[in-house]
Each structure stands twice: as C-alpha cells, then as structure tokens.
N, C-alpha and C. Protein backbone atom coordinates (compact mmCIF):
# COMPACT_ATOMS: atom_id res chain seq x y z
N UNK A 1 9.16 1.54 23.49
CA UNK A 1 9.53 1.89 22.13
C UNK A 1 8.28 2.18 21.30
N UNK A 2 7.45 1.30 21.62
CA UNK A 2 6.14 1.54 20.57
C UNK A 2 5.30 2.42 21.27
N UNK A 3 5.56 3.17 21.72
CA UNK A 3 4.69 4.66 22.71
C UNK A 3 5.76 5.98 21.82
N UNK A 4 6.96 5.53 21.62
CA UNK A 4 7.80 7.00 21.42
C UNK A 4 7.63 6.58 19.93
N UNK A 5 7.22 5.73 18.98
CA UNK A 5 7.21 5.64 18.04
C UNK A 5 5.83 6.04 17.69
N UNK A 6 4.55 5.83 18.43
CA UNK A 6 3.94 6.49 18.34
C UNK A 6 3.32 8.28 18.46
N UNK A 7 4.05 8.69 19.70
CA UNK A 7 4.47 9.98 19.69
C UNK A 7 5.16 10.90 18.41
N UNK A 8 6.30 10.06 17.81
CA UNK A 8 6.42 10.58 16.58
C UNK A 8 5.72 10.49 15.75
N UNK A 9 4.85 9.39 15.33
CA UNK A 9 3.74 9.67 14.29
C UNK A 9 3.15 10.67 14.69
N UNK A 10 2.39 10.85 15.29
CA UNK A 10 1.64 11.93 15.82
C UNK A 10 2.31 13.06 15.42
N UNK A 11 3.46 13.29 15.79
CA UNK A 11 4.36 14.57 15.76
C UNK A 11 4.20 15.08 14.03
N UNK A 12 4.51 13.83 13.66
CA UNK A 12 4.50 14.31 11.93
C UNK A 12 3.39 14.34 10.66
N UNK A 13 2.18 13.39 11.90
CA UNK A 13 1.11 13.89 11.22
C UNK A 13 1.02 15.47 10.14
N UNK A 14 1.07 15.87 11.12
CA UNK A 14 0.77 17.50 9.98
C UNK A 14 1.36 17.86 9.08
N UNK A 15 2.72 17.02 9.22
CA UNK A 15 3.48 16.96 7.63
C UNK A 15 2.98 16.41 6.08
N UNK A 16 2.01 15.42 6.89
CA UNK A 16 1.55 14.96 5.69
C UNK A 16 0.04 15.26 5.12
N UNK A 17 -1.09 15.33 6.46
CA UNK A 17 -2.22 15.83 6.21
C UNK A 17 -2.65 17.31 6.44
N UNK A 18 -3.95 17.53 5.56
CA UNK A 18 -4.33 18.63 5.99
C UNK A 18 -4.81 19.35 7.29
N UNK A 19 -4.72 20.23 7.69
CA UNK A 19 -5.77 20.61 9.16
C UNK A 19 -7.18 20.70 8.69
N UNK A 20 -8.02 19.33 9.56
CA UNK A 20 -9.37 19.87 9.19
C UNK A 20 -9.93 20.69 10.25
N UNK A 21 -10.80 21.65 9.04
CA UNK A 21 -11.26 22.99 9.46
C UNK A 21 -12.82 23.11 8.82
N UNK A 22 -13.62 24.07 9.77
CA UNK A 22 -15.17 24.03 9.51
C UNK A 22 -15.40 25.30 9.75
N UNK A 23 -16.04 26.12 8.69
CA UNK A 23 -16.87 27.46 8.81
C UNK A 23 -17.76 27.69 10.20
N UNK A 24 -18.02 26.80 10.74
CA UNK A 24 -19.24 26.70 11.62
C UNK A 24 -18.67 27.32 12.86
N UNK A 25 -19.08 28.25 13.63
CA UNK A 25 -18.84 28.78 15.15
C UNK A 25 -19.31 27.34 15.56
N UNK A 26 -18.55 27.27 17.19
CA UNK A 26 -18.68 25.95 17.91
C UNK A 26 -18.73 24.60 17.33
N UNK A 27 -18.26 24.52 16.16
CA UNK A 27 -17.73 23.19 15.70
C UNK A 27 -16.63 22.40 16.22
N UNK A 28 -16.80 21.39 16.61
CA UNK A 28 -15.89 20.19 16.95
C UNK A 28 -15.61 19.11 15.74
N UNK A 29 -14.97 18.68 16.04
CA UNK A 29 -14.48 17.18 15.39
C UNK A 29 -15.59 16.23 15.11
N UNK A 30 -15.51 16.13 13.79
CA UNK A 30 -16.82 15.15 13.28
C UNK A 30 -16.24 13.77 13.77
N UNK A 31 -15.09 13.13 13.81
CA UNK A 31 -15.01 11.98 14.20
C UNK A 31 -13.72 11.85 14.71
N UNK A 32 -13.40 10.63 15.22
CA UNK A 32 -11.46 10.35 16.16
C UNK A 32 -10.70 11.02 15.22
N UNK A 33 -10.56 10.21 13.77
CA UNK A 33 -9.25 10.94 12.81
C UNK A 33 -9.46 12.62 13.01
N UNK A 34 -10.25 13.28 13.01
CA UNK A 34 -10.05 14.94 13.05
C UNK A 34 -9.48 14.97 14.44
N UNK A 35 -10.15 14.33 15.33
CA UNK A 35 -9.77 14.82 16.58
C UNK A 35 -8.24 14.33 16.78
N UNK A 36 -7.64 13.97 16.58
CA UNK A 36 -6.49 13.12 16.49
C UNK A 36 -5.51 14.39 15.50
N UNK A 37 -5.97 14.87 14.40
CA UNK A 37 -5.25 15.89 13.58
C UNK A 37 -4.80 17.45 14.31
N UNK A 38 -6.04 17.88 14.95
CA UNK A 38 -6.11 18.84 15.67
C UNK A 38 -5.35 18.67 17.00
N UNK A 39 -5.06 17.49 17.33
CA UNK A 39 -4.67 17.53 18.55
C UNK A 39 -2.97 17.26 18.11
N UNK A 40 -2.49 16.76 17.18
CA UNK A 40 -1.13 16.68 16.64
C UNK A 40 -0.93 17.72 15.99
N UNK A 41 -1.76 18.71 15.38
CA UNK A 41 -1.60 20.20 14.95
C UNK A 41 -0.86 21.30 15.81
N UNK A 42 -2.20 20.63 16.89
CA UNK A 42 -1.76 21.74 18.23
C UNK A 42 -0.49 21.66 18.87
N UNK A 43 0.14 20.19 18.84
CA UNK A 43 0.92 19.47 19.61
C UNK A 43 2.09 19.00 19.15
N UNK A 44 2.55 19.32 17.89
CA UNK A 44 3.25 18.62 17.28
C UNK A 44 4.74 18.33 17.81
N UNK A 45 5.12 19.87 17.97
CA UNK A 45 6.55 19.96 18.54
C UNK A 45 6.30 19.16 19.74
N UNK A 46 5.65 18.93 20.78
CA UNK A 46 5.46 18.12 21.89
C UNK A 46 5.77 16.70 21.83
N UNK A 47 4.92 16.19 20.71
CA UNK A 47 5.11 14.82 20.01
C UNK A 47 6.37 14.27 19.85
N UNK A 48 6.92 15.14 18.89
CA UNK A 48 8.40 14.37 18.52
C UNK A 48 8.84 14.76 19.58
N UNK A 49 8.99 15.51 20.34
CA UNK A 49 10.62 15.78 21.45
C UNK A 49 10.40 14.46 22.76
N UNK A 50 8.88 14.30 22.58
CA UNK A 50 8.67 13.36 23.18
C UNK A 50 9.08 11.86 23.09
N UNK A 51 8.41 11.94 21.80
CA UNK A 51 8.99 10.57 21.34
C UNK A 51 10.43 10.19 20.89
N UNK A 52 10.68 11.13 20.58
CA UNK A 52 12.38 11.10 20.17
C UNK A 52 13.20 10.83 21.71
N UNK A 53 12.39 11.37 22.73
CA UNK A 53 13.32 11.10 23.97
C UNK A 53 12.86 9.69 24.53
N UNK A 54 11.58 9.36 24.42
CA UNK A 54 11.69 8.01 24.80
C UNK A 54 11.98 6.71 23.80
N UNK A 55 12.25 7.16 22.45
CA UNK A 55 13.20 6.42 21.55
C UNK A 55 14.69 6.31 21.99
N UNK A 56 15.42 7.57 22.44
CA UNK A 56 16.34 7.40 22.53
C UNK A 56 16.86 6.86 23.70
N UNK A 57 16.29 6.81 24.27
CA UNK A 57 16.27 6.69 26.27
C UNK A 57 16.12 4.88 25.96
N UNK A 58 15.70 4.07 25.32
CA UNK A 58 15.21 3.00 25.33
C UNK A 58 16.50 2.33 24.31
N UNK A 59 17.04 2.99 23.48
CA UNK A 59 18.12 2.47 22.68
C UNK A 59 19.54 2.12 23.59
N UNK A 60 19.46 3.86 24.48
CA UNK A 60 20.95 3.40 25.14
C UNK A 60 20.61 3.23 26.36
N UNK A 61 19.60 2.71 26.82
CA UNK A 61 19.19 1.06 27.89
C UNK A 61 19.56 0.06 27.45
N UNK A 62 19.04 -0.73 26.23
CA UNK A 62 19.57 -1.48 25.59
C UNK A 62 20.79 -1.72 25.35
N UNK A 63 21.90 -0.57 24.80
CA UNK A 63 23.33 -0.76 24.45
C UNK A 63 23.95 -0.81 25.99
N UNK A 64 23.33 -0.60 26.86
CA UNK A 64 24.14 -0.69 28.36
C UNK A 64 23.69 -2.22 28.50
N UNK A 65 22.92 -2.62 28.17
CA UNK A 65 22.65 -4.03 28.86
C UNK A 65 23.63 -5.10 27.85
C-alpha cells in the first residue's frame, strides 16, 4: 500500500509544482528534489496507473480475506 501510495504522489507531483528548468546546455539536476520533479514530469501518467493498480489490487485482497 505504501509503494502505490507513493507512486501516486509522484504521479501528481506536477500538479502542484513547477518543472525545474535551466538555460544551461548539459544541465542536470542541482539536487534529489529536481531530480525527483523531472522524473515525475516525465513519468507521471506511469505513476498513477501504477499506483492506482497496486492500491487497488491490495484493497480487494483485503475484502477477499
């Protein structure tokens, strides 16, 4: 549960922050939080379908048990 709940954060990151971005040719990520933005930018739709399936996959395990 706390992996697909994390997957959705991720997913919705970009809903709430900006994309950080740098004038500079061959610029990378000044630190984790950028790298972390860019990679939920890139990824987003991935995130939630992800996490939404192992949210849901884990609920009706539960209601069967």
């Amino acid at each position: 549960m706390i992996i697909g709940i994390v997957f959705i954060a991720l997913g919705v990151v970009p809903a709430i922050v900006d994309y950080p971005y740098s004038d500079e040719p061959n610029s990378g990520p000044a630190s984790f939080w950028e790298l972390i933005l860019i990679l939920s930018y890139e990824q987003w739709v991935l995130f939630l379908v992800v996490g939404l399936i192992l949210s849901l996959f884990l609920v009706l395990k539960v209601r069967k048990t």
